[in-house]
C-alpha atoms as a PDB file:
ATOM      1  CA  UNK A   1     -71.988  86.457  -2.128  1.00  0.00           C
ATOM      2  CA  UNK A   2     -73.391  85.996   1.529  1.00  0.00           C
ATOM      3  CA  UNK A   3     -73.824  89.121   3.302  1.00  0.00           C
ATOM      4  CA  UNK A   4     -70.461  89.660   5.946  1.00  0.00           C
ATOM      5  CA  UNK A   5     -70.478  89.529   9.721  1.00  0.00           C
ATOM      6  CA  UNK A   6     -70.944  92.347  11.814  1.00  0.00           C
ATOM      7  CA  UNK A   7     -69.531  91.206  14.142  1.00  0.00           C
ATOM      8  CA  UNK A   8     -66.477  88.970  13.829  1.00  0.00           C
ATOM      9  CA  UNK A   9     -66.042  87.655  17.413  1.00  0.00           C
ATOM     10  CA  UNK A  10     -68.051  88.040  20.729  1.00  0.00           C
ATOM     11  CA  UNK A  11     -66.197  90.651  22.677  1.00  0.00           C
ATOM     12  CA  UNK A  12     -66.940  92.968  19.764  1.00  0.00           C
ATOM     13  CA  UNK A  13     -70.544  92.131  20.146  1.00  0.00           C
ATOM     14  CA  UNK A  14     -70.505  92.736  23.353  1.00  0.00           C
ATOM     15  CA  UNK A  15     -68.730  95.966  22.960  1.00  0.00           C
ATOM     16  CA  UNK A  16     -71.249  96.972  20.068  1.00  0.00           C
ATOM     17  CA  UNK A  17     -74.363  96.749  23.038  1.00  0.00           C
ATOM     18  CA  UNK A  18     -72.682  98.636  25.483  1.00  0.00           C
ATOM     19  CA  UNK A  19     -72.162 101.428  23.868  1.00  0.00           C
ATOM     20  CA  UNK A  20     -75.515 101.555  21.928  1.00  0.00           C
ATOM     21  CA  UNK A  21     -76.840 101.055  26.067  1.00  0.00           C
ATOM     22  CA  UNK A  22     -75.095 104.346  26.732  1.00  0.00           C
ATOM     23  CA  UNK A  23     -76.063 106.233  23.583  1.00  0.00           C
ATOM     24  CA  UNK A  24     -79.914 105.174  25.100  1.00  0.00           C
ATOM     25  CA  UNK A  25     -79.739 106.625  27.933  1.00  0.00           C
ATOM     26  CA  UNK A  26     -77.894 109.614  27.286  1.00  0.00           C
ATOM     27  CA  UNK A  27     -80.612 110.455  24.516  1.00  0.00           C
ATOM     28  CA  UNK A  28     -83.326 110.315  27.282  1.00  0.00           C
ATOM     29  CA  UNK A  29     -81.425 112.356  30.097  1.00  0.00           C
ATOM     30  CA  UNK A  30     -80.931 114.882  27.191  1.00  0.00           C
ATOM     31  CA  UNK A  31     -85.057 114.571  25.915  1.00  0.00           C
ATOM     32  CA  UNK A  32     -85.934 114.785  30.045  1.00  0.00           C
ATOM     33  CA  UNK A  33     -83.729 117.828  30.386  1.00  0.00           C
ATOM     34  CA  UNK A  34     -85.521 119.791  27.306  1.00  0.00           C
ATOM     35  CA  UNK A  35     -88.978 119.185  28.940  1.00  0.00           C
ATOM     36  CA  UNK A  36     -88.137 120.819  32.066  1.00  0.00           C
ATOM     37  CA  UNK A  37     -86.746 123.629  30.039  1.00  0.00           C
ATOM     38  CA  UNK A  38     -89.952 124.620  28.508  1.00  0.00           C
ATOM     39  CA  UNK A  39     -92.067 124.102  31.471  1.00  0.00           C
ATOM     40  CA  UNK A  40     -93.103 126.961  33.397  1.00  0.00           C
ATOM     41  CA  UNK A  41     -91.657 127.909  36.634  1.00  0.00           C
ATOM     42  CA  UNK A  42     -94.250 126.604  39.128  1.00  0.00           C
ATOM     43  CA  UNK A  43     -95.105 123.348  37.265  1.00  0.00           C
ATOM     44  CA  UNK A  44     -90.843 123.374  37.277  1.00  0.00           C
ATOM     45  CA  UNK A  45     -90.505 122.800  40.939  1.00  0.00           C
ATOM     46  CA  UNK A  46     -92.981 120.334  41.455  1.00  0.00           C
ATOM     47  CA  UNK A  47     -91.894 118.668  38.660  1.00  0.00           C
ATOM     48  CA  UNK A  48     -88.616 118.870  40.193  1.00  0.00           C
ATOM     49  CA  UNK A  49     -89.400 117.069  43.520  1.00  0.00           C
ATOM     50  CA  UNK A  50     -91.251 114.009  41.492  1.00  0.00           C
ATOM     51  CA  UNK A  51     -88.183 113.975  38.932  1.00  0.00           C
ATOM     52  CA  UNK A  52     -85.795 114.071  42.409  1.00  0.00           C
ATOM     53  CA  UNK A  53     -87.844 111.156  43.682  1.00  0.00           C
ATOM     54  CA  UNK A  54     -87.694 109.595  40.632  1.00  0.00           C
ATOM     55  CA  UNK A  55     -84.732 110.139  39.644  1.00  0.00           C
ATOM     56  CA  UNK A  56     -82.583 108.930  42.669  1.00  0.00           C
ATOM     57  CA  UNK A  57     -83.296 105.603  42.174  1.00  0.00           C
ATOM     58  CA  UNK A  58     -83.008 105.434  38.492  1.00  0.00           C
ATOM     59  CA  UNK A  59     -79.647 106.753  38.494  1.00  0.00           C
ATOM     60  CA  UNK A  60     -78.689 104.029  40.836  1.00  0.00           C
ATOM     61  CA  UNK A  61     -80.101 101.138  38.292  1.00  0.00           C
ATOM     62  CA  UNK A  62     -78.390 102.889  35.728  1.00  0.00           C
ATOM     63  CA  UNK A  63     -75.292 102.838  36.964  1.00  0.00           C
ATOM     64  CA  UNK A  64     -75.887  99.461  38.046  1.00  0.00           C
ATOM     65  CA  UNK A  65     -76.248  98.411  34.620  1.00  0.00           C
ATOM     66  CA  UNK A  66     -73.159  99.999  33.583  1.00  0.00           C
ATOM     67  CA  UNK A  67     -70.910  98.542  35.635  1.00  0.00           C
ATOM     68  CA  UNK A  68     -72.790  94.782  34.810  1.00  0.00           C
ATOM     69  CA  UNK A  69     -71.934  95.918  31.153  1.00  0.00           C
ATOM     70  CA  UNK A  70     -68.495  96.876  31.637  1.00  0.00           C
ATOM     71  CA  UNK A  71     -68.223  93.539  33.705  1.00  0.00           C
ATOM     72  CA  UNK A  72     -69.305  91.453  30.861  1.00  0.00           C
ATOM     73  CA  UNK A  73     -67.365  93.109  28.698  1.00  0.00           C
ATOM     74  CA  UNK A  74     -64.035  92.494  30.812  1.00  0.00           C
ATOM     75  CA  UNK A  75     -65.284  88.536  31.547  1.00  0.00           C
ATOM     76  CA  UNK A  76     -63.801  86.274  29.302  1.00  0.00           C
ATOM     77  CA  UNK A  77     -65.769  84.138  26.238  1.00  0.00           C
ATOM     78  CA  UNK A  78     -65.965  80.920  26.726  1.00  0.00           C
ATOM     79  CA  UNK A  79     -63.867  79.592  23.276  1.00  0.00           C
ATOM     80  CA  UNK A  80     -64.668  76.240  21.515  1.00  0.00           C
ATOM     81  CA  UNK A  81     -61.150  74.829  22.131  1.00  0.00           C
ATOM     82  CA  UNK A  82     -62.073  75.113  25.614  1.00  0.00           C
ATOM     83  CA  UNK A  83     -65.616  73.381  25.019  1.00  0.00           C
ATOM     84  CA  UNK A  84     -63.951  70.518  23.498  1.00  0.00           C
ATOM     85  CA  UNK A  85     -61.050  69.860  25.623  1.00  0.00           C
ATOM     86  CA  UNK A  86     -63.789  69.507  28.578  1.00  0.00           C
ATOM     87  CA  UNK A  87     -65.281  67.161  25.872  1.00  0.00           C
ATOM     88  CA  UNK A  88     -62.241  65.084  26.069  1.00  0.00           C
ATOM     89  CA  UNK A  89     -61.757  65.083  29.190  1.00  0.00           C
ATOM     90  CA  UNK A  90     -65.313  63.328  30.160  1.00  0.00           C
ATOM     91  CA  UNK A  91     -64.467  60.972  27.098  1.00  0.00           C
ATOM     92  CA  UNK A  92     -61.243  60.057  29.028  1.00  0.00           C
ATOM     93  CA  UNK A  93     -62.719  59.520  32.039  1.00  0.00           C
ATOM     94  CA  UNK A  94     -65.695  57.391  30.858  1.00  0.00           C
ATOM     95  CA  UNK A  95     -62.535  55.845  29.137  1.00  0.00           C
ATOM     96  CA  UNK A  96     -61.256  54.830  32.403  1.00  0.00           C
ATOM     97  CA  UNK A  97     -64.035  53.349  34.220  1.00  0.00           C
ATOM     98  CA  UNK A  98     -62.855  49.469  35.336  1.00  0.00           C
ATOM     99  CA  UNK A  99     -65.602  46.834  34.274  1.00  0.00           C
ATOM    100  CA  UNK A 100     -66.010  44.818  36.633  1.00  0.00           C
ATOM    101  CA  UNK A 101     -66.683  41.310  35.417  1.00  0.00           C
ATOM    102  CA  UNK A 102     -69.854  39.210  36.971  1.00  0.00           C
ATOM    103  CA  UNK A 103     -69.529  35.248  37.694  1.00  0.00           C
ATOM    104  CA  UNK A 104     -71.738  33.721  35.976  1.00  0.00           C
ATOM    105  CA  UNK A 105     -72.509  29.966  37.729  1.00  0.00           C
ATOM    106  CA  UNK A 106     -72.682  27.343  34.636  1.00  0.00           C
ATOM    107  CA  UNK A 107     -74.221  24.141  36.002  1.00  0.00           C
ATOM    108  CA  UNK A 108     -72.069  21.561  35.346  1.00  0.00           C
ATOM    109  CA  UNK A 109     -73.907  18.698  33.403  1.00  0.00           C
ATOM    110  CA  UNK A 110     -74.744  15.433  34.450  1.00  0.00           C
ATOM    111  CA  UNK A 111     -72.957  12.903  33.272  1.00  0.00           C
ATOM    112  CA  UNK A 112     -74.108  10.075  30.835  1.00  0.00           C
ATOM    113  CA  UNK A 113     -75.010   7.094  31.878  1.00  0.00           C
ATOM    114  CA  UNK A 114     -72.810   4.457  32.343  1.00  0.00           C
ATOM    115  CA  UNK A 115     -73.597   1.954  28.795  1.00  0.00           C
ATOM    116  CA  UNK A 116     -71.341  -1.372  30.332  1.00  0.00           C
ATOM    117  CA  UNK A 117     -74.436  -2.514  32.619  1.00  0.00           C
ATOM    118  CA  UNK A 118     -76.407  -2.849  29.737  1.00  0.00           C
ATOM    119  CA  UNK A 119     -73.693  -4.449  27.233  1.00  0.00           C
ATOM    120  CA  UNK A 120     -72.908  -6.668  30.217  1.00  0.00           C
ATOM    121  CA  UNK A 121     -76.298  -7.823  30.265  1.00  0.00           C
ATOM    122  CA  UNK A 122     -76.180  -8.265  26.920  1.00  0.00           C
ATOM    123  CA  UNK A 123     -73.143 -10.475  27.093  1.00  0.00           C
ATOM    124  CA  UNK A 124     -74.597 -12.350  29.326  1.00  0.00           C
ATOM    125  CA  UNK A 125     -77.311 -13.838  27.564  1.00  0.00           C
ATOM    126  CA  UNK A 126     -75.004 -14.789  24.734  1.00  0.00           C
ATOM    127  CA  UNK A 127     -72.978 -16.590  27.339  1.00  0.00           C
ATOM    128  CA  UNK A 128     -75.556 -18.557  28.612  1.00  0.00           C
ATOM    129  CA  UNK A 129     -76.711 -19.775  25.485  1.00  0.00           C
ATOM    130  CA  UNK A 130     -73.244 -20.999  24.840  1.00  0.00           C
ATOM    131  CA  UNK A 131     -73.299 -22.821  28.194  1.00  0.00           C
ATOM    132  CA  UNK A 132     -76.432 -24.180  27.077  1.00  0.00           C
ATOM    133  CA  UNK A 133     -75.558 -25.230  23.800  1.00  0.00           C
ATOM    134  CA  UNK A 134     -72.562 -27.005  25.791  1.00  0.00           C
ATOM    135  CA  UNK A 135     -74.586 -28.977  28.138  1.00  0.00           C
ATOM    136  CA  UNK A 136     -72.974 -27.928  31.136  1.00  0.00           C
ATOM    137  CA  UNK A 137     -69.740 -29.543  30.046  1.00  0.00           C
ATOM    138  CA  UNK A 138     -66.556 -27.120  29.206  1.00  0.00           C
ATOM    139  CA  UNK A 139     -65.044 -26.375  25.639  1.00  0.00           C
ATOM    140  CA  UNK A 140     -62.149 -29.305  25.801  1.00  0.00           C
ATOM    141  CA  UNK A 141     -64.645 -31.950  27.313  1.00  0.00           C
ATOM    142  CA  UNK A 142     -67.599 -31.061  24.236  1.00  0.00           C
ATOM    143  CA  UNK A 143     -64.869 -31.638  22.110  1.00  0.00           C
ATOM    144  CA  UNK A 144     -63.345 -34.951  23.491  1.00  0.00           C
ATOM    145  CA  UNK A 145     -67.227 -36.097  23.820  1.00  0.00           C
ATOM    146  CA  UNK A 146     -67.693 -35.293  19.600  1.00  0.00           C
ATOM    147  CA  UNK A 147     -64.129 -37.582  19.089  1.00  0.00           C
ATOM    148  CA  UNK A 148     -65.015 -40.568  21.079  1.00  0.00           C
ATOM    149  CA  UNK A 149     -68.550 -40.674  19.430  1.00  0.00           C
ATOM    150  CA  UNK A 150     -66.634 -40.058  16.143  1.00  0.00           C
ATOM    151  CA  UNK A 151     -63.549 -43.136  17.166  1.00  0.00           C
ATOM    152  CA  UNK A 152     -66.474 -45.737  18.985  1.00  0.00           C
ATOM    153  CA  UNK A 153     -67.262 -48.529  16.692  1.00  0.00           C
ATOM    154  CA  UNK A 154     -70.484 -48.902  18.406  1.00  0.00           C
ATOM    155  CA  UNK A 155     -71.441 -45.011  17.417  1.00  0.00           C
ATOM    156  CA  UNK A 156     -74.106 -44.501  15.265  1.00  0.00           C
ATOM    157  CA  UNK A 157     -72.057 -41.127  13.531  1.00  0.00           C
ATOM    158  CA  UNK A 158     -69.207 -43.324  13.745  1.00  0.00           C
ATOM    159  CA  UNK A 159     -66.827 -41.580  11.102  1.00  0.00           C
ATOM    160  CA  UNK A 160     -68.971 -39.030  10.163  1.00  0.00           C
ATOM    161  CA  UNK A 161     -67.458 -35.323   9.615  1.00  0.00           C
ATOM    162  CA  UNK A 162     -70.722 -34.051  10.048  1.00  0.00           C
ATOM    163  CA  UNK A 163     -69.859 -34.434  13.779  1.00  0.00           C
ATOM    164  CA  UNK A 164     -67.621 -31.586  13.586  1.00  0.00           C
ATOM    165  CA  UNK A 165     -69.408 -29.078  11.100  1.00  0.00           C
ATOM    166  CA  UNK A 166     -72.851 -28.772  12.474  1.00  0.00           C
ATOM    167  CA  UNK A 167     -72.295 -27.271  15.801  1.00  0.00           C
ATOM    168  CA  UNK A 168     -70.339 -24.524  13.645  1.00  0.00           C
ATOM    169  CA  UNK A 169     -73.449 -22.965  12.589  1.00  0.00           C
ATOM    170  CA  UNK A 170     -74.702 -22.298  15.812  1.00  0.00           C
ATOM    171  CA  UNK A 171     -71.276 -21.314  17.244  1.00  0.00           C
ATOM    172  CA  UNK A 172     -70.758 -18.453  14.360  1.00  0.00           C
ATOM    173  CA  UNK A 173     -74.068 -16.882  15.067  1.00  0.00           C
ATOM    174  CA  UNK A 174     -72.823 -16.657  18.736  1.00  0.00           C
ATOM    175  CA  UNK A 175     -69.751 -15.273  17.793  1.00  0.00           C
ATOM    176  CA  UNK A 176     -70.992 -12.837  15.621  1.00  0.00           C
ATOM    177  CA  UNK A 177     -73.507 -11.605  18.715  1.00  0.00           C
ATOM    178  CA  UNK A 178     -71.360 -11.274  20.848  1.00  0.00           C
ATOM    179  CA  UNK A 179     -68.506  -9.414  19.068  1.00  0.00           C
ATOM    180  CA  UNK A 180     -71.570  -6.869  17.371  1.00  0.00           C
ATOM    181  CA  UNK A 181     -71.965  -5.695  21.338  1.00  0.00           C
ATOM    182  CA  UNK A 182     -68.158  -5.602  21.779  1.00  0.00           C
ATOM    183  CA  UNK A 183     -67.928  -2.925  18.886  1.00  0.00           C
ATOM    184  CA  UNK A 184     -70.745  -0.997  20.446  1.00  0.00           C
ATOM    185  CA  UNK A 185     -68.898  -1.113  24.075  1.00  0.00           C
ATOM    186  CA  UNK A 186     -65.532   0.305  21.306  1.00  0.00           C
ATOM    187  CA  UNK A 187     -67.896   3.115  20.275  1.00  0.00           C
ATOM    188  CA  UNK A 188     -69.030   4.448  23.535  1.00  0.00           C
ATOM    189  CA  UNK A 189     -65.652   4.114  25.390  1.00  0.00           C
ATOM    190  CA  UNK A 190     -62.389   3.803  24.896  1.00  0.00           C
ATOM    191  CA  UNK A 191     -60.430   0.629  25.258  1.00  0.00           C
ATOM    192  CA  UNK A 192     -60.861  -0.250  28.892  1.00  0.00           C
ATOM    193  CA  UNK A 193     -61.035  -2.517  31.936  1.00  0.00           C
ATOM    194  CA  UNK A 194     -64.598  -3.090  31.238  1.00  0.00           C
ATOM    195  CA  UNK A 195     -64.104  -3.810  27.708  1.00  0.00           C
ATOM    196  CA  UNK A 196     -61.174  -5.825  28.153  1.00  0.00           C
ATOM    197  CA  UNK A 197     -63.302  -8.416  30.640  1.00  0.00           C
ATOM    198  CA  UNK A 198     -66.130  -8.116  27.655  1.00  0.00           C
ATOM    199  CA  UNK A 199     -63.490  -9.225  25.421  1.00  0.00           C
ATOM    200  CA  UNK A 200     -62.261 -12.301  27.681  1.00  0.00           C
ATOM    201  CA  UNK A 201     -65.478 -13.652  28.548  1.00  0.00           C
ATOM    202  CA  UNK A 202     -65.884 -14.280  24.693  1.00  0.00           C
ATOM    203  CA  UNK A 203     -62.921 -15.693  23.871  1.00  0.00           C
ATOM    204  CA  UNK A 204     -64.105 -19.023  24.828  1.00  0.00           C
ATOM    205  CA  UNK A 205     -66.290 -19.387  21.824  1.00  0.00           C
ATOM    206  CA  UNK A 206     -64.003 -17.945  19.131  1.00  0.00           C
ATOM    207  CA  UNK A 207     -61.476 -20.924  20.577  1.00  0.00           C
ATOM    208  CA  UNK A 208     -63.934 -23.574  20.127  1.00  0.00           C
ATOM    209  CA  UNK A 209     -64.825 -22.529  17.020  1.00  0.00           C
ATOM    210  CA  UNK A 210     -60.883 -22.722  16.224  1.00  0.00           C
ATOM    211  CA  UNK A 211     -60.826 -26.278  17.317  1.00  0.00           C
ATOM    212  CA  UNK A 212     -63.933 -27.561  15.605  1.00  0.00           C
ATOM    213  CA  UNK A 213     -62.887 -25.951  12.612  1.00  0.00           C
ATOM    214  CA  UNK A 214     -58.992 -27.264  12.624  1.00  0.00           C
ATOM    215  CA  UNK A 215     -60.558 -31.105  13.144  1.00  0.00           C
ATOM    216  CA  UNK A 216     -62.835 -30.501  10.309  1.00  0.00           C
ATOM    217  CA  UNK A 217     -59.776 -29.539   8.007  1.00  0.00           C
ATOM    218  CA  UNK A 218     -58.452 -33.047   9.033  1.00  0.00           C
ATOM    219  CA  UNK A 219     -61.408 -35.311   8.832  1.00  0.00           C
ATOM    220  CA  UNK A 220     -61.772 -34.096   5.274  1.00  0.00           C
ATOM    221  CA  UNK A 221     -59.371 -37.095   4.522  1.00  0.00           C
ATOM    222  CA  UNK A 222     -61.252 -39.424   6.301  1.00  0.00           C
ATOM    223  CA  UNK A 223     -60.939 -41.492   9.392  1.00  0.00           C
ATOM    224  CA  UNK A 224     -57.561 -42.785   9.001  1.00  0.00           C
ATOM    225  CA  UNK A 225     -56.214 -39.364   8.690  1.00  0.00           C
ATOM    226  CA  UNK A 226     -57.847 -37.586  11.458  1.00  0.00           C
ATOM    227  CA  UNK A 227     -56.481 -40.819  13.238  1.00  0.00           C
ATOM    228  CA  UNK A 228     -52.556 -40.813  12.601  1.00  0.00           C
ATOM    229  CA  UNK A 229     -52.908 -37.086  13.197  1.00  0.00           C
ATOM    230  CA  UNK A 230     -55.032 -37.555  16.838  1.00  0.00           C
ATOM    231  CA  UNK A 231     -51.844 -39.822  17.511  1.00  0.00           C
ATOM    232  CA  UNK A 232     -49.019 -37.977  17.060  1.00  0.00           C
ATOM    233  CA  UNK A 233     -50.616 -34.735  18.591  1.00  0.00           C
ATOM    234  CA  UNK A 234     -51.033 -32.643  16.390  1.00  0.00           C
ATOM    235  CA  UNK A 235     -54.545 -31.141  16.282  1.00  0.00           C
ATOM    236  CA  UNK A 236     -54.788 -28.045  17.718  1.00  0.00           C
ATOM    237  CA  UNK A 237     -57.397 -28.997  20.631  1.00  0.00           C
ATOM    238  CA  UNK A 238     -54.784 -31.416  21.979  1.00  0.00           C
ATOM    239  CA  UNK A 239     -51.952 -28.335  22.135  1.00  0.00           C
ATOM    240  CA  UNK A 240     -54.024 -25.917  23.917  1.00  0.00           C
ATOM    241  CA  UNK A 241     -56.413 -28.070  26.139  1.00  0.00           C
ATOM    242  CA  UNK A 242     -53.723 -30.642  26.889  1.00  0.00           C
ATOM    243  CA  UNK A 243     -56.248 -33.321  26.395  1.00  0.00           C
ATOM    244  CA  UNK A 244     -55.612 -36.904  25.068  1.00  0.00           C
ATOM    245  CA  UNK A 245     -57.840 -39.917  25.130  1.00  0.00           C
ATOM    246  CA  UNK A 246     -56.917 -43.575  24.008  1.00  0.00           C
ATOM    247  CA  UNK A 247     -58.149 -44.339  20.397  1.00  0.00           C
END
């Protein structure tokens, strides 16, 4: 077992030094008064007039210190409760400070650049090879040019389907150009005005290829039947081009 407290709070402490202060200097004012008891009579008196000297400010401090004691004693101790209410109370306080929030300026990115210049260029040098390929003439008059060399008697590729297949070739590898950039312009963008003029400008050579290929079909059977059915107008060139020439 630990050895117990003296003292159980601090006012008994307190108490406890106090009175072993007075005990002190009572036992000296009681040792001081034997000494001048046993001295002799003329050693007394001047002994008298130092201790009166002496003395008179002593007893001051002393009772000086008394009344500190007894003033500590009657102050009150300082308890933990209160130490940790004050605790709390900064805590709270702290608690309650407003944060202020800083801007902060984000630069606002550039933009990307805009992609339809370039698949425009693009588009345009698949166009011009088609114009090229045409020989300056449009769709409906290439085809009407192929037919009469195809119905002249005096044509050297008179009757000959080949007329019809060869420039197919050349015409898918266009296509297939031109509608490779159209799916990039799909990727980048959404459908829009841009990509919807893309779009138009290359319809031209899907709808030659449809004609080409639909007078092919026909010629399969040979002359006569590409004839009867140039008559009674029913290719597909002759619906949508409105064209007819005199066979």
């Amino acid at each position: 077992m630990g050895r117990p407290k003296k003292y159980h709070t601090t006012e008994e402490k307190l108490r406890a030094i106090q009175d072993k202060t007075q005990c002190y200097y009572a036992k000296q004012e009681i040792s001081a008064w034997r000494k001048l008891s046993y001295q002799p009579q003329s050693s007394r008196c001047d002994r008298d007039k130092q201790e009166a000297f002496r003395t008179a400010p002593q007893t001051t401090s002393l009772s000086q210190i008394r009344n500190t004691n007894r003033s500590a004693a009657h102050q009150p101790v300082p308890s933990s409760t209160s130490k940790f209410t004050t605790r709390l109370k900064k805590i709270r306080n702290i608690s309650q400070y407003e944060v202020t929030p800083i801007p902060v300026t984000i630069p606002t990115p550039a933009p990307p650049p805009d992609p339809f210049p370039k698949f425009n260029a693009e588009a345009l040098t698949v166009l011009q090879e088609f114009e090229d390929f045409l020989v300056g003439k449009a769709p409906s008059d290439y085809v009407k040019s192929l037919l009469c060399r195809y119905f002249k008697d005096n044509s050297r590729r008179q009757g000959e389907i080949g007329l019809f297949v060869e420039p197919l070739d050349d015409l898918y590898e266009m296509q297939k150009a031109y509608e490779s950039i159209l799916a990039k312009a799909l990727q980048t963008d959404s459908p829009s005005e841009h990509q919807k003029k893309l779009e138009s400008a290359g319809e031209k050579i899907g709808q030659l290829i449809s004609w080409l290929e639909d007078i092919w079909r026909v010629a399969i059977d040979g002359p006569y039947n590409l004839h009867v059915t140039y008559n009674n107008y029913r290719l597909v060139w002759q619906r949508e081009a409105k064209m007819y020439i005199a066979v």
